[in-house]
C-alpha atoms as a PDB file:
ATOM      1  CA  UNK A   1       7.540  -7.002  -5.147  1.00  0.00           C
ATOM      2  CA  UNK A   2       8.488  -3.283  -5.440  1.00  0.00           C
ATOM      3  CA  UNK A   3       9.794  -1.703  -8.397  1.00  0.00           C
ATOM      4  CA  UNK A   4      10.133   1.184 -10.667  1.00  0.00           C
ATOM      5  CA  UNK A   5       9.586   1.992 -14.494  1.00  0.00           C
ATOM      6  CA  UNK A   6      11.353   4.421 -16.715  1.00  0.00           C
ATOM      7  CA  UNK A   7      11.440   5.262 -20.141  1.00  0.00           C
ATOM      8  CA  UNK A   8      14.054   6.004 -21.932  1.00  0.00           C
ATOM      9  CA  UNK A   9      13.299   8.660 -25.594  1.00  0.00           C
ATOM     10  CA  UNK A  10      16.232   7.818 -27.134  1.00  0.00           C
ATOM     11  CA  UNK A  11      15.957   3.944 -27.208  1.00  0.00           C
ATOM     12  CA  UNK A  12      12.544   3.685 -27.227  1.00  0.00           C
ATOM     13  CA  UNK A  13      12.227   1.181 -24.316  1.00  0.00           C
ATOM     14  CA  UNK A  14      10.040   0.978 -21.106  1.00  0.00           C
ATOM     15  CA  UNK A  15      12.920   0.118 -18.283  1.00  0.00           C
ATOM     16  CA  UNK A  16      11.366  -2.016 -15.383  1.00  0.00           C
ATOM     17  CA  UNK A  17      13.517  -2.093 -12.336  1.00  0.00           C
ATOM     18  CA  UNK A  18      12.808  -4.698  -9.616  1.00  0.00           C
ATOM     19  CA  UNK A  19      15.170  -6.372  -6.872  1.00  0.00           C
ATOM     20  CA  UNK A  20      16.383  -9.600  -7.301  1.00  0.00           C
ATOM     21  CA  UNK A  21      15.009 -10.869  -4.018  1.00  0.00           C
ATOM     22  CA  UNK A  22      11.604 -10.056  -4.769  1.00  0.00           C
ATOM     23  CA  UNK A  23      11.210 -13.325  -6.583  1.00  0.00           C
ATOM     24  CA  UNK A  24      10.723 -17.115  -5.816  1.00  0.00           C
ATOM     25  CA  UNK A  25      13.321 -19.173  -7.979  1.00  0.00           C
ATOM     26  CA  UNK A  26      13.736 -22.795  -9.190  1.00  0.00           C
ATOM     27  CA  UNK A  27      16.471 -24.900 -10.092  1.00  0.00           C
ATOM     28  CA  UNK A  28      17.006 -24.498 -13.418  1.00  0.00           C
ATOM     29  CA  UNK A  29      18.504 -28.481 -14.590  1.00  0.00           C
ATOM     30  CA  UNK A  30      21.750 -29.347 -15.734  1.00  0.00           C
ATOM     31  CA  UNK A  31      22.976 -25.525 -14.331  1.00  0.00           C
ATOM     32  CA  UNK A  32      24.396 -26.932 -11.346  1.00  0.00           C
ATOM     33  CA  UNK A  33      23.716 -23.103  -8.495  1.00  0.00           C
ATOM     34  CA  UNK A  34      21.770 -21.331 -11.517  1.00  0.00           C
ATOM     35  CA  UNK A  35      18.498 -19.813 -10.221  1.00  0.00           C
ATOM     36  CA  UNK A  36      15.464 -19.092 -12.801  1.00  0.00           C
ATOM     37  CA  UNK A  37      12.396 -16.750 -11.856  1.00  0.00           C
ATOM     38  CA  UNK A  38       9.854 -15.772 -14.457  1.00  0.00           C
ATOM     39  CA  UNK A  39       8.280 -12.709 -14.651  1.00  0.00           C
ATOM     40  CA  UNK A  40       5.176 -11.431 -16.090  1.00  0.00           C
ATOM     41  CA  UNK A  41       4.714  -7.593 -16.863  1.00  0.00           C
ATOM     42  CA  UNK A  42       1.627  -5.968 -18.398  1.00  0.00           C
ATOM     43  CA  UNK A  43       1.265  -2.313 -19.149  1.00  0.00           C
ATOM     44  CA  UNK A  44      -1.938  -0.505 -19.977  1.00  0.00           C
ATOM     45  CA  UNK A  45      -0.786   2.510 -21.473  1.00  0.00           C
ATOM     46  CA  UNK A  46      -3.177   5.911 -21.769  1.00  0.00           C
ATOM     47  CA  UNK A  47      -2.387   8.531 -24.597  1.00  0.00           C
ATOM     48  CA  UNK A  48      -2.205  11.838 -23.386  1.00  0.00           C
ATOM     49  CA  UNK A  49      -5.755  12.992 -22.633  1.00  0.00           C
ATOM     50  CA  UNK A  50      -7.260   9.758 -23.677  1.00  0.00           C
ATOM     51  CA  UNK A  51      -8.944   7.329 -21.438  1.00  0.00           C
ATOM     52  CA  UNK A  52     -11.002   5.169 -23.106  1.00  0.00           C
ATOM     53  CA  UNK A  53      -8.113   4.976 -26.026  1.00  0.00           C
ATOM     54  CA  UNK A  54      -5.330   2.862 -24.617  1.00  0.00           C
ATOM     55  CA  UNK A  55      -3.214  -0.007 -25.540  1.00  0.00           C
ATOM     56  CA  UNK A  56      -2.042  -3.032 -23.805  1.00  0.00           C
ATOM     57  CA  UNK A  57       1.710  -4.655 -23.602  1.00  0.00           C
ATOM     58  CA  UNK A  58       2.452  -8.026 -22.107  1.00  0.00           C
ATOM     59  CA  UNK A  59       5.365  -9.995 -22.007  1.00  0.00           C
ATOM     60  CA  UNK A  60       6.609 -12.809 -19.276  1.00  0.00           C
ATOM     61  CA  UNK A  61      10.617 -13.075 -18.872  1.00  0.00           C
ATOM     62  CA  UNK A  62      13.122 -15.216 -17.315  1.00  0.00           C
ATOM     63  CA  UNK A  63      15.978 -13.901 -15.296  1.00  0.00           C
ATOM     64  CA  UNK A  64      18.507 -16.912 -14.596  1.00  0.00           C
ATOM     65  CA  UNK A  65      20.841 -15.892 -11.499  1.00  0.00           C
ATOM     66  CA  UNK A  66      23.281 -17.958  -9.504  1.00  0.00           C
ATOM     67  CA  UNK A  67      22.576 -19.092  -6.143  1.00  0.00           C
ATOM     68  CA  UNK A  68      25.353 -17.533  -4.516  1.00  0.00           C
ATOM     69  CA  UNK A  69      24.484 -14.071  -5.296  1.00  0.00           C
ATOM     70  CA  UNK A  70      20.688 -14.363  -4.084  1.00  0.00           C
ATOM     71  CA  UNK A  71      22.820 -14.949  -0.601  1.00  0.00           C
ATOM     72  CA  UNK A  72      22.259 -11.917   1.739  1.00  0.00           C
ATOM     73  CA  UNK A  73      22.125  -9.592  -1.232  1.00  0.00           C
ATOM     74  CA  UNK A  74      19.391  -7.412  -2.873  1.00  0.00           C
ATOM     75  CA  UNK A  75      21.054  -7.100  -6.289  1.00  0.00           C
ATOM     76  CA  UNK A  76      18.724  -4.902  -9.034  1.00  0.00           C
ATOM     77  CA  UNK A  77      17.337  -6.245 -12.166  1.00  0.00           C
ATOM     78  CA  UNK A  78      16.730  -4.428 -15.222  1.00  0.00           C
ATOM     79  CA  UNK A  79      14.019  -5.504 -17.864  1.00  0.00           C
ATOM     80  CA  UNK A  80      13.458  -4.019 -21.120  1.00  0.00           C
ATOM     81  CA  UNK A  81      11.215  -3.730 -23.073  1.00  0.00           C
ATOM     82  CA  UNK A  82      10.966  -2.152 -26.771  1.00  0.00           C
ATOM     83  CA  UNK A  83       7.554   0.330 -26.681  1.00  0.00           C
ATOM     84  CA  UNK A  84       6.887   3.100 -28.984  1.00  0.00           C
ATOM     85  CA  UNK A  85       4.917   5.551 -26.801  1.00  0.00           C
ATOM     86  CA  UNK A  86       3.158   8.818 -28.256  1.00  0.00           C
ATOM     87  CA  UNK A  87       4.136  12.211 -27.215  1.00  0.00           C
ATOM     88  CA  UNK A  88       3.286  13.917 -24.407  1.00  0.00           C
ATOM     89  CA  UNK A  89       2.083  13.255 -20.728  1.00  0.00           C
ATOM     90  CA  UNK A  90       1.404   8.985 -21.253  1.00  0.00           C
ATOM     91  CA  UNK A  91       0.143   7.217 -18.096  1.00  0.00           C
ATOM     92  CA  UNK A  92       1.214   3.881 -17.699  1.00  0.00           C
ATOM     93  CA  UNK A  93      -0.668   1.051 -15.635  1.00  0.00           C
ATOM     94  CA  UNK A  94       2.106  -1.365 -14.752  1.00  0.00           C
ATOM     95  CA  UNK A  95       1.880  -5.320 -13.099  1.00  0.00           C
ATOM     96  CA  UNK A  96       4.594  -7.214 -12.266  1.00  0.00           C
ATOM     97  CA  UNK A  97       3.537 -10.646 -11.424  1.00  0.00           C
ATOM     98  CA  UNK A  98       6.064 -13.235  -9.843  1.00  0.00           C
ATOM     99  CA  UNK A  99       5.242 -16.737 -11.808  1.00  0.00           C
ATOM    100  CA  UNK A 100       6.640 -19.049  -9.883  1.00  0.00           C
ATOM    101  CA  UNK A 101       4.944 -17.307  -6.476  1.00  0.00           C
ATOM    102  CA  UNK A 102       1.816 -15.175  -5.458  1.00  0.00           C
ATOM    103  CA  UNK A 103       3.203 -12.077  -5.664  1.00  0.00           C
ATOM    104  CA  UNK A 104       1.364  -9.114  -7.336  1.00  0.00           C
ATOM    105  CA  UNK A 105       2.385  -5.633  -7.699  1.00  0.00           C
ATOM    106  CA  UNK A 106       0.493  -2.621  -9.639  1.00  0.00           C
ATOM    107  CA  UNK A 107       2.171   0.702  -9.530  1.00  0.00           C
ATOM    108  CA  UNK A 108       0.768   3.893 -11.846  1.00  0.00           C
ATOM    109  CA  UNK A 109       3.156   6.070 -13.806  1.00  0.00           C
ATOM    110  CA  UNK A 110       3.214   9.470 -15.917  1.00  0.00           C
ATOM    111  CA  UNK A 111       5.769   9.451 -18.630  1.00  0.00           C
ATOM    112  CA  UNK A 112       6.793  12.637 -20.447  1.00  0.00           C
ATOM    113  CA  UNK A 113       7.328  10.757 -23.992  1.00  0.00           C
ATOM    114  CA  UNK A 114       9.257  12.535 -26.150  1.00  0.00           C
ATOM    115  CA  UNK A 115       9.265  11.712 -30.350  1.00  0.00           C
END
């Protein structure tokens, strides 16, 4: 369950980039070869040079893709997420969690935030 966060200054938006493969998917009903996994992401993030004074961001979201391209591929995914983040040197505690399976990931960034 591998993946990699950005953030972007201008929009204003945590980027969360994870393969497509990564997941387990259902059937979603009455999409006849549409797959839906659901994702959960939570960030703790840590001002710059404050520890005990962080914030926490948590959203789960649904990525429908068709059957046919899960096939022998390991296409990228791209989640965003809206996140006004101070200035400076922000680390960010990230944990992508696969709903519909077991799998766990928690990877530890350093943003330079920008205003």
């Amino acid at each position: 369950l591998d993946f990699d966060l950005e953030y972007d200054n201008k929009t204003r938006e945590v980027e969360i980039v994870v393969g497509t493969k990564n997941f387990n998917y259902e059937e979603v009903p009455g999409e006849s070869g549409t797959m839906m996994a659901k994702i959960k992401v939570d960030l703790i993030v840590y001002p710059p040079g404050q520890v005990e004074n962080f914030f926490k961001f948590s959203e789960v979201k649904s990525i429908k893709i068709q059957k046919d391209n899960l096939l022998g591929k390991n296409a990228a995914v791209s989640l965003n997420f809206p996140l006004e983040l101070p200035a400076g040197k922000v680390k960010i505690d990230a944990v992508v969690t696969d709903i519909l399976g077991d799998a766990v990931q928690r990877k530890f960034f350093t943003i330079n935030s920008k205003k």
